[in-house]
Structures are given as C-alpha cells and as structure tokens.
Protein backbone atom coordinates (compact mmCIF):
# COMPACT_ATOMS: atom_id res chain seq x y z
CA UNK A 1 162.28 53.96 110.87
CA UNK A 2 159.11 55.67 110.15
CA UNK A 3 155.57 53.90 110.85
CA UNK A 4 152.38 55.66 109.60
CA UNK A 5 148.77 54.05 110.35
CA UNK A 6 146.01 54.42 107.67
CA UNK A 7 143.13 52.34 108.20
CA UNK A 8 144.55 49.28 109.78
CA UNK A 9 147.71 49.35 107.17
CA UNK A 10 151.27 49.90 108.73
CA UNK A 11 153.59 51.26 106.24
CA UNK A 12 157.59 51.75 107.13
CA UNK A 13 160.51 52.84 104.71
CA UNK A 14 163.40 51.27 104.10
CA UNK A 15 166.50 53.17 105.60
CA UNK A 16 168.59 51.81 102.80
CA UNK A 17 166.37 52.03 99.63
CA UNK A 18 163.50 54.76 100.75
CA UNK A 19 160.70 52.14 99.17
CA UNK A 20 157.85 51.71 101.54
CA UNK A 21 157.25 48.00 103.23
CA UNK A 22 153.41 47.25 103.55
CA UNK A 23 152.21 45.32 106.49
CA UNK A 24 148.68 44.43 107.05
CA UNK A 25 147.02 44.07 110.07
CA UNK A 26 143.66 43.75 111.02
CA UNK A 27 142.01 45.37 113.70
CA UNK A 28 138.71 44.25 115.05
CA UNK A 29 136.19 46.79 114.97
CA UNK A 30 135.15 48.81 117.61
CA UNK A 31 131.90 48.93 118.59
CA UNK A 32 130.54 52.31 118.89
CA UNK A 33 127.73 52.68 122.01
CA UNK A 34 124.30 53.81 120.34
CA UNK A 35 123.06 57.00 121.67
CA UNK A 36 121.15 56.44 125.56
CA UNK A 37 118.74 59.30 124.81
CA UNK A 38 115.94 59.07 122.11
CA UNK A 39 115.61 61.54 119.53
CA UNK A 40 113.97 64.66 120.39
CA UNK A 41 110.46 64.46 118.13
CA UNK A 42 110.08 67.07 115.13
CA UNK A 43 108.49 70.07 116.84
CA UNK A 44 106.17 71.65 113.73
CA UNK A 45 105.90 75.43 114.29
CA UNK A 46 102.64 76.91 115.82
CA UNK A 47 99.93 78.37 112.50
CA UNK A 48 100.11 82.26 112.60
CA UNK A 49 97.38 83.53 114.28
CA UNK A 50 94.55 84.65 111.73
CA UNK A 51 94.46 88.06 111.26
CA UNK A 52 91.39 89.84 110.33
CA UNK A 53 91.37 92.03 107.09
CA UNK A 54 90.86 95.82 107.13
CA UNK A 55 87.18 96.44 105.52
CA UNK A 56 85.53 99.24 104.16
CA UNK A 57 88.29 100.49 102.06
CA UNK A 58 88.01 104.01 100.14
CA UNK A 59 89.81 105.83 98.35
CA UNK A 60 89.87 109.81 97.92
CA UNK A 61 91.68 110.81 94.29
CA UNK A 62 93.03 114.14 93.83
CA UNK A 63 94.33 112.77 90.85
CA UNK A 64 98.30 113.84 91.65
CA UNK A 65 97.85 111.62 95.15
CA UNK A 66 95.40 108.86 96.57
CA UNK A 67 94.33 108.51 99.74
CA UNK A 68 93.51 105.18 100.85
CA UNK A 69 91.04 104.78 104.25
CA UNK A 70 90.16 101.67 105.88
CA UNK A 71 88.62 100.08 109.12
CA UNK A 72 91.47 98.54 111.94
CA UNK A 73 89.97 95.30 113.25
CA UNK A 74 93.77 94.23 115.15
CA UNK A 75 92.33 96.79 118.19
CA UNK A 76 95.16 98.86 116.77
CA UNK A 77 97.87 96.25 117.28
CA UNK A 78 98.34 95.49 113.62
CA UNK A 79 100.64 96.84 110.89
CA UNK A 80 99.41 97.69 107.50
CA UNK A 81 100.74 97.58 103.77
CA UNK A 82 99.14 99.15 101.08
CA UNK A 83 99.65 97.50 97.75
CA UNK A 84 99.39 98.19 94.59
CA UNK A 85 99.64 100.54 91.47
CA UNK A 86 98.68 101.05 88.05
CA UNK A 87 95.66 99.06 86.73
CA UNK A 88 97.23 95.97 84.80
CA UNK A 89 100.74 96.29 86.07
CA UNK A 90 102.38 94.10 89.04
CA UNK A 91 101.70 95.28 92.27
CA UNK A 92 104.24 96.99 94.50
CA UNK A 93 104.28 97.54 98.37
CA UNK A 94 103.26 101.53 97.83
CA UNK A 95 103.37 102.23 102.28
CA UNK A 96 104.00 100.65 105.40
CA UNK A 97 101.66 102.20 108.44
CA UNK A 98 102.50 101.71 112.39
CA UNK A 99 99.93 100.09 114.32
CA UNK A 100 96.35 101.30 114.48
CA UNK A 101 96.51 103.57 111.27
CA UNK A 102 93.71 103.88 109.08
CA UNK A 103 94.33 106.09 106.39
CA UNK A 104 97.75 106.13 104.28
CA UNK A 105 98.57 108.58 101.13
CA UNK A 106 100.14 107.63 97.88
CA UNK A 107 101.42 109.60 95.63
CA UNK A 108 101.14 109.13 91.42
CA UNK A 109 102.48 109.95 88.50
CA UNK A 110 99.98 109.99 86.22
CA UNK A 111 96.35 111.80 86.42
CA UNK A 112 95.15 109.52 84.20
CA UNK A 113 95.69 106.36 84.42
CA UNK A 114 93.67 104.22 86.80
CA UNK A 115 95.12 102.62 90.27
CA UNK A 116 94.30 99.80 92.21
CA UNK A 117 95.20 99.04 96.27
CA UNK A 118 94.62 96.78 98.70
CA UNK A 119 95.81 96.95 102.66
CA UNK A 120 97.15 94.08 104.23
CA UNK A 121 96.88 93.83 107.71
CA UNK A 122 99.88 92.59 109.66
CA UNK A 123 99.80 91.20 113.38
CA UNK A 124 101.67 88.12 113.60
CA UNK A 125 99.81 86.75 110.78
CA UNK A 126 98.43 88.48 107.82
CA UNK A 127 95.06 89.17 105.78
CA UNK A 128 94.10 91.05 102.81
CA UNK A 129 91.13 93.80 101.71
CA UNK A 130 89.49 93.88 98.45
CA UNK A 131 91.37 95.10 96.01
CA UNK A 132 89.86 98.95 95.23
CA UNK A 133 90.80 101.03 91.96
CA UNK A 134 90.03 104.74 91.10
CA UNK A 135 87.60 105.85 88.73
CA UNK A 136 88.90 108.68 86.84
CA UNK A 137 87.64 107.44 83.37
CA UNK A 138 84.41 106.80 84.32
CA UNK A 139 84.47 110.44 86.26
CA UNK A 140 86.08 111.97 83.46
CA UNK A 141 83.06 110.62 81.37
CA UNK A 142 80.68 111.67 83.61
CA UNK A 143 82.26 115.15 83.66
CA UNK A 144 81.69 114.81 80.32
CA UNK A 145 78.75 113.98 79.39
CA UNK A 146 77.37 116.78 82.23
CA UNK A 147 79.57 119.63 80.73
CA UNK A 148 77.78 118.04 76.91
CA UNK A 149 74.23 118.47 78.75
CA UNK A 150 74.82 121.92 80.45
CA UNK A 151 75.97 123.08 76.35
CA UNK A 152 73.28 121.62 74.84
CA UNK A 153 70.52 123.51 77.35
CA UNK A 154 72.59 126.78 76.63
CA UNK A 155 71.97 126.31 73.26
CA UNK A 156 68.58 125.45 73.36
CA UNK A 157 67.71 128.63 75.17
CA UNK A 158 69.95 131.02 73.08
CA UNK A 159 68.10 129.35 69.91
CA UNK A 160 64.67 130.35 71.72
CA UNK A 161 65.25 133.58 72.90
CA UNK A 162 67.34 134.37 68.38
CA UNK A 163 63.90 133.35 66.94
CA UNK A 164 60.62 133.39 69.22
CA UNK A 165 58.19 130.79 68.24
CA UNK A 166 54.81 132.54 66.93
CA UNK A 167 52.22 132.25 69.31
CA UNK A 168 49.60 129.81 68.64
CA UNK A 169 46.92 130.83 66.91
CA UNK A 170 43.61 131.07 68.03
CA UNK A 171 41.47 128.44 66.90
CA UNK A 172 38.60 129.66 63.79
CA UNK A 173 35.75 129.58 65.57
CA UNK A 174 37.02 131.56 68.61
CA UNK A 175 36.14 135.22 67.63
CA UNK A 176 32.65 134.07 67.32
CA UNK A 177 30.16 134.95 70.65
CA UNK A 178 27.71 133.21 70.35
CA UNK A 179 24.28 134.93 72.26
CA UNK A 180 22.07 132.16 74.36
CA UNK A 181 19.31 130.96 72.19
CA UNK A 182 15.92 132.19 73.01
CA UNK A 183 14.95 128.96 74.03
CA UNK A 184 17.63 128.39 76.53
CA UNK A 185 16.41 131.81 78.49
CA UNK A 186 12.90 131.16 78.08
CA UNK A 187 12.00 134.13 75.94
CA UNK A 188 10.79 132.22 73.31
CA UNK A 189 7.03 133.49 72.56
C-alpha cells in the first residue's frame, strides 16, 4: 500500500481495484515563531554631491570643426560631456573629456548650418553650462554686407576719377578788386 500526504489528506490505493481511498485528517497548525530581530529601516541613498557647472563657454568655428573651451571649477577632478548638434535637432553626447580638460573639438558636417553645445560637468554628481551655438549666418551676413560696402566705395571712386566734377565756380563778384575808398585812407580833400 501506497500513502501520499497533501495538505493534511492521506490518500492510499486499493491493491485490488487501483481506486484511491481518501482519509481526512486534520492537523493542528503549527505555529510559526515571528522573527526575534526587527526589520532593518529603509536606508535612502545619500543626494549626489552638487557639482558646479563649467562657465565661460566659447566656441572657435572653423566651419569643418568646433572647438568648444570652458572654465573647470571640479579642481580638475571632474569629467566633462559636450552635448549637442545641429540647431533644432535632438542633442547627442558629441565627446567625453578626462578630468581637468577644458577645451574639446568636434567635428561637422555641414559649414553651414548652425550648432549648439553645452558641457556637462561630471564628478559624482552633475551640472550643466549654457547652451552656446555658432554664428555663421550672422558672420556670413556680416561678411556680406562688408564685402557690399568695400564694392560700393570702389565704385564710387572709379565713378570720380571716369568723370571729374567741374570745379566750382568762382562766385560773380570775385574778379572785381575793389581799391579802398578815399575816405577810408584819409585822402579825401
């Protein structure tokens, strides 16, 4: 004969017919001893230390790359990210510096659109520059406009020196010499 225990029920085959035989029992429950020790309490993790950002960001285009400059204040401890890319798209992380670096260069595709960057600063905790863009359009107007001036004074001077203005002319009454009157030199009788 074959006893199996689930739960407090004893079941048993028959040897002659195979069927199972049911017994119930009941078993008093244990009592299970609570736990001596308290919980240990919910430890919340220390804030990250603030970090302060990198200032005076600037940025040196030579239109194919970007170099990106910036003052340290981790005392040269701190990481830095440059971020970024092309004005109105999502920014991307565009280099990762060791500590203490101050200058990073990025390379671009395009000489003519406009980027934007700002370096994060990384020691234990983080914090962010101003974001900074290029200013190739308003250089390239600039440029422009100069280059417009420069053409227009060459012009100018060409048209002066194809046909010479006439010299004023003298007023009437400037050939005339007129002698003192006889009165004024005290010859008068």
């Amino acid at each position: 004969m074959t006893f199996t225990v689930v739960t407090g029920i004893v079941a048993t085959l028959q040897p002659q017919s195979g069927s199972p035989v049911l017994a119930s029992e009941e078993y008093p429950e244990e009592s299970v001893p609570e736990a001596a020790e308290a919980p240990e309490p919910v430890v919340e993790p220390s804030p990250l230390p603030e970090v302060s950002p990198p200032s005076g960001v600037s940025l040196e285009d030579s239109l194919s790359a970007v170099t990106v400059s910036w003052t340290d204040h981790t005392g040269g401890t701190g990481s830095y990210f440059v971020v970024g890319g092309r004005q109105g798209h999502d920014p991307t992380t565009l280099a990762r510096t060791g500590p203490g670096a101050v200058t990073a260069q990025i390379n671009v595709d395009d000489t003519q659109a406009e980027y934007c960057f700002t370096v994060v600063a990384v020691d234990g905790g983080s914090g962010a520059s101003d974001e900074v863009c290029t200013t190739r359009a308003a250089e390239r107007q600039a440029e422009a406009d100069r280059l417009a001036e420069e053409e227009a004074a060459e012009e100018e001077e060409e048209e002066e020196e194809a046909d010479p203005s006439p010299s004023p002319s003298p007023s009437p009454n400037s050939d005339l010499v007129r002698e003192p009157s006889p009165s004024a030199t005290g010859d008068g009788d």
